[in-house]
C-alpha atoms as a PDB file:
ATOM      1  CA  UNK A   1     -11.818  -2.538  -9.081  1.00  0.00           C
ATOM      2  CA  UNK A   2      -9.767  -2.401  -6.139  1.00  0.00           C
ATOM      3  CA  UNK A   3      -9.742  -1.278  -2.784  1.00  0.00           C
ATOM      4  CA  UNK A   4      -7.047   1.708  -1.282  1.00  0.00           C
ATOM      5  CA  UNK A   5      -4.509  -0.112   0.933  1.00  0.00           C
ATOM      6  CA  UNK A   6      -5.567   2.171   3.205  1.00  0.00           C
ATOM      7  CA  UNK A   7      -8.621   0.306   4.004  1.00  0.00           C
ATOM      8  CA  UNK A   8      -7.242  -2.892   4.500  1.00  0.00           C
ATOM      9  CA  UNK A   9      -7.889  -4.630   7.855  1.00  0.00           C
ATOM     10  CA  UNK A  10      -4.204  -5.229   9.609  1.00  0.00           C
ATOM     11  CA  UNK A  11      -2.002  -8.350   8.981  1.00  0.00           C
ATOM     12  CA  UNK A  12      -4.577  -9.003   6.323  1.00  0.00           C
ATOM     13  CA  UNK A  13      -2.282  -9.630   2.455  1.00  0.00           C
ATOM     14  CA  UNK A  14      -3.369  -8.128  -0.699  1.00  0.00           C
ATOM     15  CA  UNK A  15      -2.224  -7.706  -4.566  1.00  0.00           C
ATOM     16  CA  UNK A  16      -1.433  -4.513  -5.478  1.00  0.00           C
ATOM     17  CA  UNK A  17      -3.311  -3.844  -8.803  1.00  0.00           C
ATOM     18  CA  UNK A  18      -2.721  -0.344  -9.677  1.00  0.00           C
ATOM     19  CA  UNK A  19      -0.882   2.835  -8.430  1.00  0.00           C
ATOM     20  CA  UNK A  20      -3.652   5.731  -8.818  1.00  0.00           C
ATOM     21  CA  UNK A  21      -1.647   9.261  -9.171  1.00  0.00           C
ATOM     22  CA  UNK A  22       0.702  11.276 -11.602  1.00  0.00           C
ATOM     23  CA  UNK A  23       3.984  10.795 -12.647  1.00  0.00           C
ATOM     24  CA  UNK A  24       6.173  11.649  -9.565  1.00  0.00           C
ATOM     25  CA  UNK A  25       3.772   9.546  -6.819  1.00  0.00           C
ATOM     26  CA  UNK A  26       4.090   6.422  -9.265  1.00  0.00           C
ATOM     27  CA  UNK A  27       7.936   6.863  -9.630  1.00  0.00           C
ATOM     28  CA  UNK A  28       8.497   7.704  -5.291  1.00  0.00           C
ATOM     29  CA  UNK A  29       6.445   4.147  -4.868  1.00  0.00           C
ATOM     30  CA  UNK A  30       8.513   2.075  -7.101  1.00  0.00           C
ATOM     31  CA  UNK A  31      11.922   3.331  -5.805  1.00  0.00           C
ATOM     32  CA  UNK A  32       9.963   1.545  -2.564  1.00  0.00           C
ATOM     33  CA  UNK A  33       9.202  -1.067  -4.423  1.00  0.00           C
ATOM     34  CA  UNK A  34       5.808  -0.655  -3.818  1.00  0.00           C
ATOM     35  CA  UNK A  35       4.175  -1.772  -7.555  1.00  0.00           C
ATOM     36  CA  UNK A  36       1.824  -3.349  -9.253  1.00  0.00           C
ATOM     37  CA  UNK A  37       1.320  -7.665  -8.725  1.00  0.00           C
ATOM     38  CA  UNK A  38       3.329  -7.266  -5.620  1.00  0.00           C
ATOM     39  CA  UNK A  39       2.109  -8.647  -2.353  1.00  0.00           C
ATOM     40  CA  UNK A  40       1.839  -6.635   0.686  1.00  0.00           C
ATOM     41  CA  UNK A  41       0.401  -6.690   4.191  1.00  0.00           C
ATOM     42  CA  UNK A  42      -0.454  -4.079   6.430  1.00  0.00           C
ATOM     43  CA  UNK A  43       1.656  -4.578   9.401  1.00  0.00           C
ATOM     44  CA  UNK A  44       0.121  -1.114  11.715  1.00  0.00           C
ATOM     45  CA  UNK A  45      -2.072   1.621  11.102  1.00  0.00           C
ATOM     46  CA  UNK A  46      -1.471   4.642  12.801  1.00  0.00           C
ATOM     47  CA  UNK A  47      -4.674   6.346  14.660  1.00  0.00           C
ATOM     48  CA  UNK A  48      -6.151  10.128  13.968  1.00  0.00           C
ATOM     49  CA  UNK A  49      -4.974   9.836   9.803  1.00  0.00           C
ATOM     50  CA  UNK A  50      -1.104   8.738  10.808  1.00  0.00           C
ATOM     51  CA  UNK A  51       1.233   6.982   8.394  1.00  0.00           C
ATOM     52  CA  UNK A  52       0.711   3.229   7.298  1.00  0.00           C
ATOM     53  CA  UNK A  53       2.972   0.166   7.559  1.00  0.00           C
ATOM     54  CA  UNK A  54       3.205  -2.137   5.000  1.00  0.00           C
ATOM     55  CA  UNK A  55       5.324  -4.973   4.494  1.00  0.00           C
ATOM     56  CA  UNK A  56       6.492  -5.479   0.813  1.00  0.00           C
ATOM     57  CA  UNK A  57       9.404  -8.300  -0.215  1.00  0.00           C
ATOM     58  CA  UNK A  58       9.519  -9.119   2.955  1.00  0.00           C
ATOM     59  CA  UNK A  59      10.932  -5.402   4.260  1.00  0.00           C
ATOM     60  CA  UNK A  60       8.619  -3.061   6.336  1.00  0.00           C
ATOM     61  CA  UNK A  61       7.748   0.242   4.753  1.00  0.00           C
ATOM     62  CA  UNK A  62       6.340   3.551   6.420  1.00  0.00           C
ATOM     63  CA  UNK A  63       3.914   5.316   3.345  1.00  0.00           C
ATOM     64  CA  UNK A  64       1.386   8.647   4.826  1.00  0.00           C
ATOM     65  CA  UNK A  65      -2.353   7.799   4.540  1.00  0.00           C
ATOM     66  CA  UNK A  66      -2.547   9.952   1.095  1.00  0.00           C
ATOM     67  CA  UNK A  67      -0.408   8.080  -0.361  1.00  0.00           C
ATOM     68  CA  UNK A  68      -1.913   4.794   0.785  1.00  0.00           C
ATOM     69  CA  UNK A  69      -5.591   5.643  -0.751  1.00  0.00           C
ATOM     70  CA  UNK A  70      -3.613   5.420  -4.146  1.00  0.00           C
ATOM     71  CA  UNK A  71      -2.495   2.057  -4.335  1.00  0.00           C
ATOM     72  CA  UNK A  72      -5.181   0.225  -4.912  1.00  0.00           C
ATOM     73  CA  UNK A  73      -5.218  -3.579  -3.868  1.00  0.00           C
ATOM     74  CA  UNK A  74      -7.302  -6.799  -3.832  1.00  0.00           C
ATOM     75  CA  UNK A  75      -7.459  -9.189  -1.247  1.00  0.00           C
ATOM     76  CA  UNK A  76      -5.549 -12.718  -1.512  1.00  0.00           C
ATOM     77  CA  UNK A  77      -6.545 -15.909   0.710  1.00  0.00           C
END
């Protein structure tokens, strides 16, 4: 069981394990190439339920909070 991105402390990498939401949400993430067994690390979290910042293949991407809380992730070392 995973955690939502969401709640990941900044600069801290995680696996994604699975993309929690129908159809349309799973497709917009992949076109971002936000998907499952990538690594990603939260690069800023925006205060008072702003967007989050996550860094995937190397490229910085902007997702809103909702969105965040379904991609679940677990922690790497």
């Amino acid at each position: 069981m995973g955690i939502p991105i969401s709640e990941l402390p900044r600069h801290k990498t995680a696996r994604i394990i699975e993309l929690v939401g129908g159809h349309e949400f799973q497709r917009k993430l992949r076109n971002l190439g936000i998907r499952e067994g990538k690594i990603v690390r939260i690069l800023a979290d925006q205060p008072f339920g702003g967007p989050v910042v996550i860094e995937v293949d190397g490229r910085a991407t902007t997702i809103g909070r909702g969105m965040a809380r379904g991609v679940l992730v677990e922690p790497v070392e």
